[in-house]
PDB file of N, CA and C in Angstrom:
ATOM      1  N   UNK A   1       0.808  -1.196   0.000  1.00  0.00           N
ATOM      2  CA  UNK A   1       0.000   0.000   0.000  1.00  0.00           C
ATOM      3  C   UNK A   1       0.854   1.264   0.000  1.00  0.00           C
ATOM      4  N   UNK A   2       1.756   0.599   0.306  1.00  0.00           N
ATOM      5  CA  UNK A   2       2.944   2.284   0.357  1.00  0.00           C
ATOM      6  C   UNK A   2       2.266   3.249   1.542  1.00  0.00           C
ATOM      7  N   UNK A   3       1.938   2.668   2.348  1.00  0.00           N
ATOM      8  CA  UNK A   3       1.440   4.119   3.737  1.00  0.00           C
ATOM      9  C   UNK A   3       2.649   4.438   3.975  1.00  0.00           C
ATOM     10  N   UNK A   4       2.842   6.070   4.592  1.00  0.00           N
ATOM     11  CA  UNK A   4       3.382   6.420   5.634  1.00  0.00           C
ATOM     12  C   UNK A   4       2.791   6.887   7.026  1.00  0.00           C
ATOM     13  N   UNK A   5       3.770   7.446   7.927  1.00  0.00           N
ATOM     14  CA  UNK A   5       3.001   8.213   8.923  1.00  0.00           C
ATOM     15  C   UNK A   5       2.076   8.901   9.110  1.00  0.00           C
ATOM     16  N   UNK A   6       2.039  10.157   7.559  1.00  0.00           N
ATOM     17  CA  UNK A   6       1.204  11.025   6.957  1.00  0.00           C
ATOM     18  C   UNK A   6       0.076  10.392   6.750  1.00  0.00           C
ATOM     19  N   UNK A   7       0.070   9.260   6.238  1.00  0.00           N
ATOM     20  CA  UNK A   7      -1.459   8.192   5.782  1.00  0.00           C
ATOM     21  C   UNK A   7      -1.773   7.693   7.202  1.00  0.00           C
ATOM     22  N   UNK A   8      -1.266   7.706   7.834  1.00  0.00           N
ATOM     23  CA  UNK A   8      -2.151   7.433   9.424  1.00  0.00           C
ATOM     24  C   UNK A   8      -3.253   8.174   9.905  1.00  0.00           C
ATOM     25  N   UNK A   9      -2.800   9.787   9.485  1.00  0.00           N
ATOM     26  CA  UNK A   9      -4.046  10.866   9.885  1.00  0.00           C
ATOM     27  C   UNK A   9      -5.404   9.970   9.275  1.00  0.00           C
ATOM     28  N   UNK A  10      -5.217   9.827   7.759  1.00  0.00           N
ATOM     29  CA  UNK A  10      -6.628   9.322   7.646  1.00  0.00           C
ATOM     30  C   UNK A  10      -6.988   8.444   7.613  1.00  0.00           C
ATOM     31  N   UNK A  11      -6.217   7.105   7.822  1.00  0.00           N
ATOM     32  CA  UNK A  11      -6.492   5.900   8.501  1.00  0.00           C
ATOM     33  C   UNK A  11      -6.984   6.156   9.753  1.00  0.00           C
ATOM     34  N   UNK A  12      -6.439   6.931  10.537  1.00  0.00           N
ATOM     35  CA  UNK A  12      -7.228   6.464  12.079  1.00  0.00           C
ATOM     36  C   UNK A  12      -8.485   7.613  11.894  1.00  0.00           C
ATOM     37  N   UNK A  13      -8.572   8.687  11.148  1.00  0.00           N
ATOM     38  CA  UNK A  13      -9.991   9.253  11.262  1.00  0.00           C
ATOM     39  C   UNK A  13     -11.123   8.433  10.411  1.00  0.00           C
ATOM     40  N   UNK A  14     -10.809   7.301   9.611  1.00  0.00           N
ATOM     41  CA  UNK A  14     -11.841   6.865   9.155  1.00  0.00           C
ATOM     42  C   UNK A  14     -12.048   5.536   9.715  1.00  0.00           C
ATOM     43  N   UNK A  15     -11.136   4.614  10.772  1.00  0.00           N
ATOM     44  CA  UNK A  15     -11.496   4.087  11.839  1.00  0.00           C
ATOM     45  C   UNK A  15     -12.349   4.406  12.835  1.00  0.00           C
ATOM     46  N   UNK A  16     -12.227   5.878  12.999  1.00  0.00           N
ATOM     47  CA  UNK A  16     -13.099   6.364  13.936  1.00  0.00           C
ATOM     48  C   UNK A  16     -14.450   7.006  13.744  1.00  0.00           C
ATOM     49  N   UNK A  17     -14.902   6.623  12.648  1.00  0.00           N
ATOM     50  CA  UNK A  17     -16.232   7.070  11.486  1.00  0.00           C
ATOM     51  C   UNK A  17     -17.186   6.308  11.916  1.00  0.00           C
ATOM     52  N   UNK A  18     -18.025   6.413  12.256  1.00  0.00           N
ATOM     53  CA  UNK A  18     -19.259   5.090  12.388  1.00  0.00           C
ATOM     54  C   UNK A  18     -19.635   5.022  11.140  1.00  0.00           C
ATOM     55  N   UNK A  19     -19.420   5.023   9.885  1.00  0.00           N
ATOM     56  CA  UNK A  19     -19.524   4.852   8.791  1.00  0.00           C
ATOM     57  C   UNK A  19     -18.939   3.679   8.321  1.00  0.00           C
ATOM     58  N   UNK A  20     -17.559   3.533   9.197  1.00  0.00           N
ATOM     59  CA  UNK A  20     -16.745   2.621   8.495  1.00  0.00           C
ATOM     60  C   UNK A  20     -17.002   1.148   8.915  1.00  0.00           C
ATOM     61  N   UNK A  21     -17.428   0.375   7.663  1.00  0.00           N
ATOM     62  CA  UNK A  21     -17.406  -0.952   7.887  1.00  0.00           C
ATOM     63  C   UNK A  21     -16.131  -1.953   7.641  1.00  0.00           C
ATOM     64  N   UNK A  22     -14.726  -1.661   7.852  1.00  0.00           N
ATOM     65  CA  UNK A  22     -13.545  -2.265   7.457  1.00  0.00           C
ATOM     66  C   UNK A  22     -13.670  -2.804   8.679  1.00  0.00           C
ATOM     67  N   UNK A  23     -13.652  -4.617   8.479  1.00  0.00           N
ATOM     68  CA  UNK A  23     -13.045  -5.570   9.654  1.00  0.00           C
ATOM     69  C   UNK A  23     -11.680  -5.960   9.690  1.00  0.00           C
ATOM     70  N   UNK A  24     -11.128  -5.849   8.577  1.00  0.00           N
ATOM     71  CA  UNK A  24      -9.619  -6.574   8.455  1.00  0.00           C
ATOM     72  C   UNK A  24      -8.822  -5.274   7.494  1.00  0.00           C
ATOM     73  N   UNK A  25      -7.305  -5.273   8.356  1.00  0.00           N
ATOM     74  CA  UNK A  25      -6.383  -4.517   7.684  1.00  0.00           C
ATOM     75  C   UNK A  25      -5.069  -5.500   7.320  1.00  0.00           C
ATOM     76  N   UNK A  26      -4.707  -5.244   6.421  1.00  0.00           N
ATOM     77  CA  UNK A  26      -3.261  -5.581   6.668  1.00  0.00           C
ATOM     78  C   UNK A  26      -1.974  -4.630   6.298  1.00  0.00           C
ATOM     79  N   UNK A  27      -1.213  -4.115   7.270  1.00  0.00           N
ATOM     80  CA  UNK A  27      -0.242  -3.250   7.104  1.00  0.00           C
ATOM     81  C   UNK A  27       1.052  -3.570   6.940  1.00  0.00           C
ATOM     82  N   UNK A  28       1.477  -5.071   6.278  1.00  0.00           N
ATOM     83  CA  UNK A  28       2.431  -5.160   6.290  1.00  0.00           C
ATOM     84  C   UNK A  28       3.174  -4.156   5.122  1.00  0.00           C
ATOM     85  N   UNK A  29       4.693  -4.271   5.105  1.00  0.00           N
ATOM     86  CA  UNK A  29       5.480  -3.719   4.159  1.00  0.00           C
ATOM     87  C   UNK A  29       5.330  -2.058   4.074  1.00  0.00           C
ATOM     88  N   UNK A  30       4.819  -1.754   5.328  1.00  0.00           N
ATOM     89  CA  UNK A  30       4.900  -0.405   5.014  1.00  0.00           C
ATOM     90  C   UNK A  30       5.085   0.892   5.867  1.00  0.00           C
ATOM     91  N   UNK A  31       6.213   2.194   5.562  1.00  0.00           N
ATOM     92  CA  UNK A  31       6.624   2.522   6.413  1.00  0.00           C
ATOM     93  C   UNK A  31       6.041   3.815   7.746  1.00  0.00           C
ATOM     94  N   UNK A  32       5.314   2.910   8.518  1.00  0.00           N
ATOM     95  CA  UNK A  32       4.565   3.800   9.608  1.00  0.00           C
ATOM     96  C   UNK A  32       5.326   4.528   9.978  1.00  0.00           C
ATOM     97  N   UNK A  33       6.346   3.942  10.655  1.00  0.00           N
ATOM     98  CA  UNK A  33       7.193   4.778  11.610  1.00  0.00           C
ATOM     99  C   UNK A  33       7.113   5.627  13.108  1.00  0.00           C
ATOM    100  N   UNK A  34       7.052   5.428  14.045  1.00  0.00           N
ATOM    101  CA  UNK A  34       6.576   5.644  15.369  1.00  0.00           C
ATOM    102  C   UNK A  34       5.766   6.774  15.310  1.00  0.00           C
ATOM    103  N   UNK A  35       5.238   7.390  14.843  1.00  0.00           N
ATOM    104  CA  UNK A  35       4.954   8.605  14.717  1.00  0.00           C
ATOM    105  C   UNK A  35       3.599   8.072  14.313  1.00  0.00           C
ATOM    106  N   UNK A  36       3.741   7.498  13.080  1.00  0.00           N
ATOM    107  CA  UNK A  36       2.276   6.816  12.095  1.00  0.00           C
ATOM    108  C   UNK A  36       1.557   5.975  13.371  1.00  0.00           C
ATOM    109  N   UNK A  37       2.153   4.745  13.714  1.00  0.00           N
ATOM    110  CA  UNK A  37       1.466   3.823  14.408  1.00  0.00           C
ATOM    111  C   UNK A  37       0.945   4.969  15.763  1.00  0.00           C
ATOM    112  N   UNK A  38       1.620   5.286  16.395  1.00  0.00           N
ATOM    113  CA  UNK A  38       1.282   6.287  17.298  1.00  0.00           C
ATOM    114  C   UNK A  38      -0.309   6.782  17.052  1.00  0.00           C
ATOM    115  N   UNK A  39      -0.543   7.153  15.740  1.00  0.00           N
ATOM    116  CA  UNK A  39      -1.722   7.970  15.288  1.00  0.00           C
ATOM    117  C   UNK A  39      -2.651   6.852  14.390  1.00  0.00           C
ATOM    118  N   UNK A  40      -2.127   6.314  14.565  1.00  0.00           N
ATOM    119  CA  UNK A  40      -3.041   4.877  13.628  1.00  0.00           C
ATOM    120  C   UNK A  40      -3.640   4.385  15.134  1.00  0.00           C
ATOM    121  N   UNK A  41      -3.238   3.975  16.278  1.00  0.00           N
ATOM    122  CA  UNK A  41      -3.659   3.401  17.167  1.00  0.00           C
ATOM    123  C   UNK A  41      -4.838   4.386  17.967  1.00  0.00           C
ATOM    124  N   UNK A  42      -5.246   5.487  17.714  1.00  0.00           N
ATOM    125  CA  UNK A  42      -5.986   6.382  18.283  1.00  0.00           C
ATOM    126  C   UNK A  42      -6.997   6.277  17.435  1.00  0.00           C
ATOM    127  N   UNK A  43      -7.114   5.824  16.542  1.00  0.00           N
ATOM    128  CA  UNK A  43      -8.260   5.257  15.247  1.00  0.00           C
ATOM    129  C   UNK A  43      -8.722   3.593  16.211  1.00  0.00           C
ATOM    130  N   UNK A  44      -7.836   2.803  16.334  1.00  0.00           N
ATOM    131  CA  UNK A  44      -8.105   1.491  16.729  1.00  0.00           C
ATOM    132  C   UNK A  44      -8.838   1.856  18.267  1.00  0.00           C
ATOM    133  N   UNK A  45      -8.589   3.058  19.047  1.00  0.00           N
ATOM    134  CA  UNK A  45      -9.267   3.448  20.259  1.00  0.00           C
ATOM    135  C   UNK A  45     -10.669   3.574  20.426  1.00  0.00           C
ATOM    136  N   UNK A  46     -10.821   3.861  19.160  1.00  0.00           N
ATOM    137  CA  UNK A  46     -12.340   4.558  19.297  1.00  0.00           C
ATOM    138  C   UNK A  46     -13.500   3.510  19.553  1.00  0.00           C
ATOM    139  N   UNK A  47     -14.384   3.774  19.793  1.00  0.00           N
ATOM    140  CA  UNK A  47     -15.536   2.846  19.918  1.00  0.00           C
ATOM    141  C   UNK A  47     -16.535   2.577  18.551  1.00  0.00           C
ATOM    142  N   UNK A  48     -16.139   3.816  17.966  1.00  0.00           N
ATOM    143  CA  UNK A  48     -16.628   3.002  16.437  1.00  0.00           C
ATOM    144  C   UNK A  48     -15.878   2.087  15.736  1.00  0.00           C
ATOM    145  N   UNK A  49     -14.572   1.741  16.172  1.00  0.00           N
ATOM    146  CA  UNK A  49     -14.049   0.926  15.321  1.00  0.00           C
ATOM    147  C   UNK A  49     -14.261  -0.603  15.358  1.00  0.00           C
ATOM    148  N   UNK A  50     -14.468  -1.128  14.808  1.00  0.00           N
ATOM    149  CA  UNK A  50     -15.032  -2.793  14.261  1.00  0.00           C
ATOM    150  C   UNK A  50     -13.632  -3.759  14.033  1.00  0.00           C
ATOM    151  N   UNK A  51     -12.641  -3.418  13.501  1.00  0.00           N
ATOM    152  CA  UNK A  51     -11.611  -3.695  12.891  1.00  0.00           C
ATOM    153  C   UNK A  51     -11.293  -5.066  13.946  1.00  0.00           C
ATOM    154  N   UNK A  52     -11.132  -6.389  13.335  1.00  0.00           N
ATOM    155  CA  UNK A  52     -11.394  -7.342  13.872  1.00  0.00           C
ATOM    156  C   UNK A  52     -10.177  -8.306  13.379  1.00  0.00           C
ATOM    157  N   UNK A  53      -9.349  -7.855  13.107  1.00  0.00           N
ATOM    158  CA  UNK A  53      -7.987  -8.473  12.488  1.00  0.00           C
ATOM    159  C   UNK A  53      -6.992  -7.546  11.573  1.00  0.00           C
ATOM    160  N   UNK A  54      -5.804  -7.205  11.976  1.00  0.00           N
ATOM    161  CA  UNK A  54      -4.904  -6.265  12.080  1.00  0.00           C
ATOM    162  C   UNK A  54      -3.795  -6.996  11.441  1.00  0.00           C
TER     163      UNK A  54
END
């Protein structure tokens, strides 16, 4: 997928959408970087999120 850190902002705001029906991600091969996951995991916080395999 080629994410970076920058692609975390809207990964974790559309985790946190009650809109979003995504159960499964897969993030391999790509470079988060402490910063990304940091802000990706505040998406996985929310109570709208469903995401059921990572």
């Amino acid at each position: 997928c080629n994410l970076t850190g920058q692609s975390c902002e809207m990964m974790a705001s559309t985790l946190q959408s009650v809109h979003c029906l995504l159960k499964e991600l897969d993030l391999s091969d790509n470079d988060l970087q402490d910063i990304g996951v940091e802000i990706f995991s505040a998406g996985l916080k929310s109570p709208h999120c469903i995401l059921e395999i990572l």
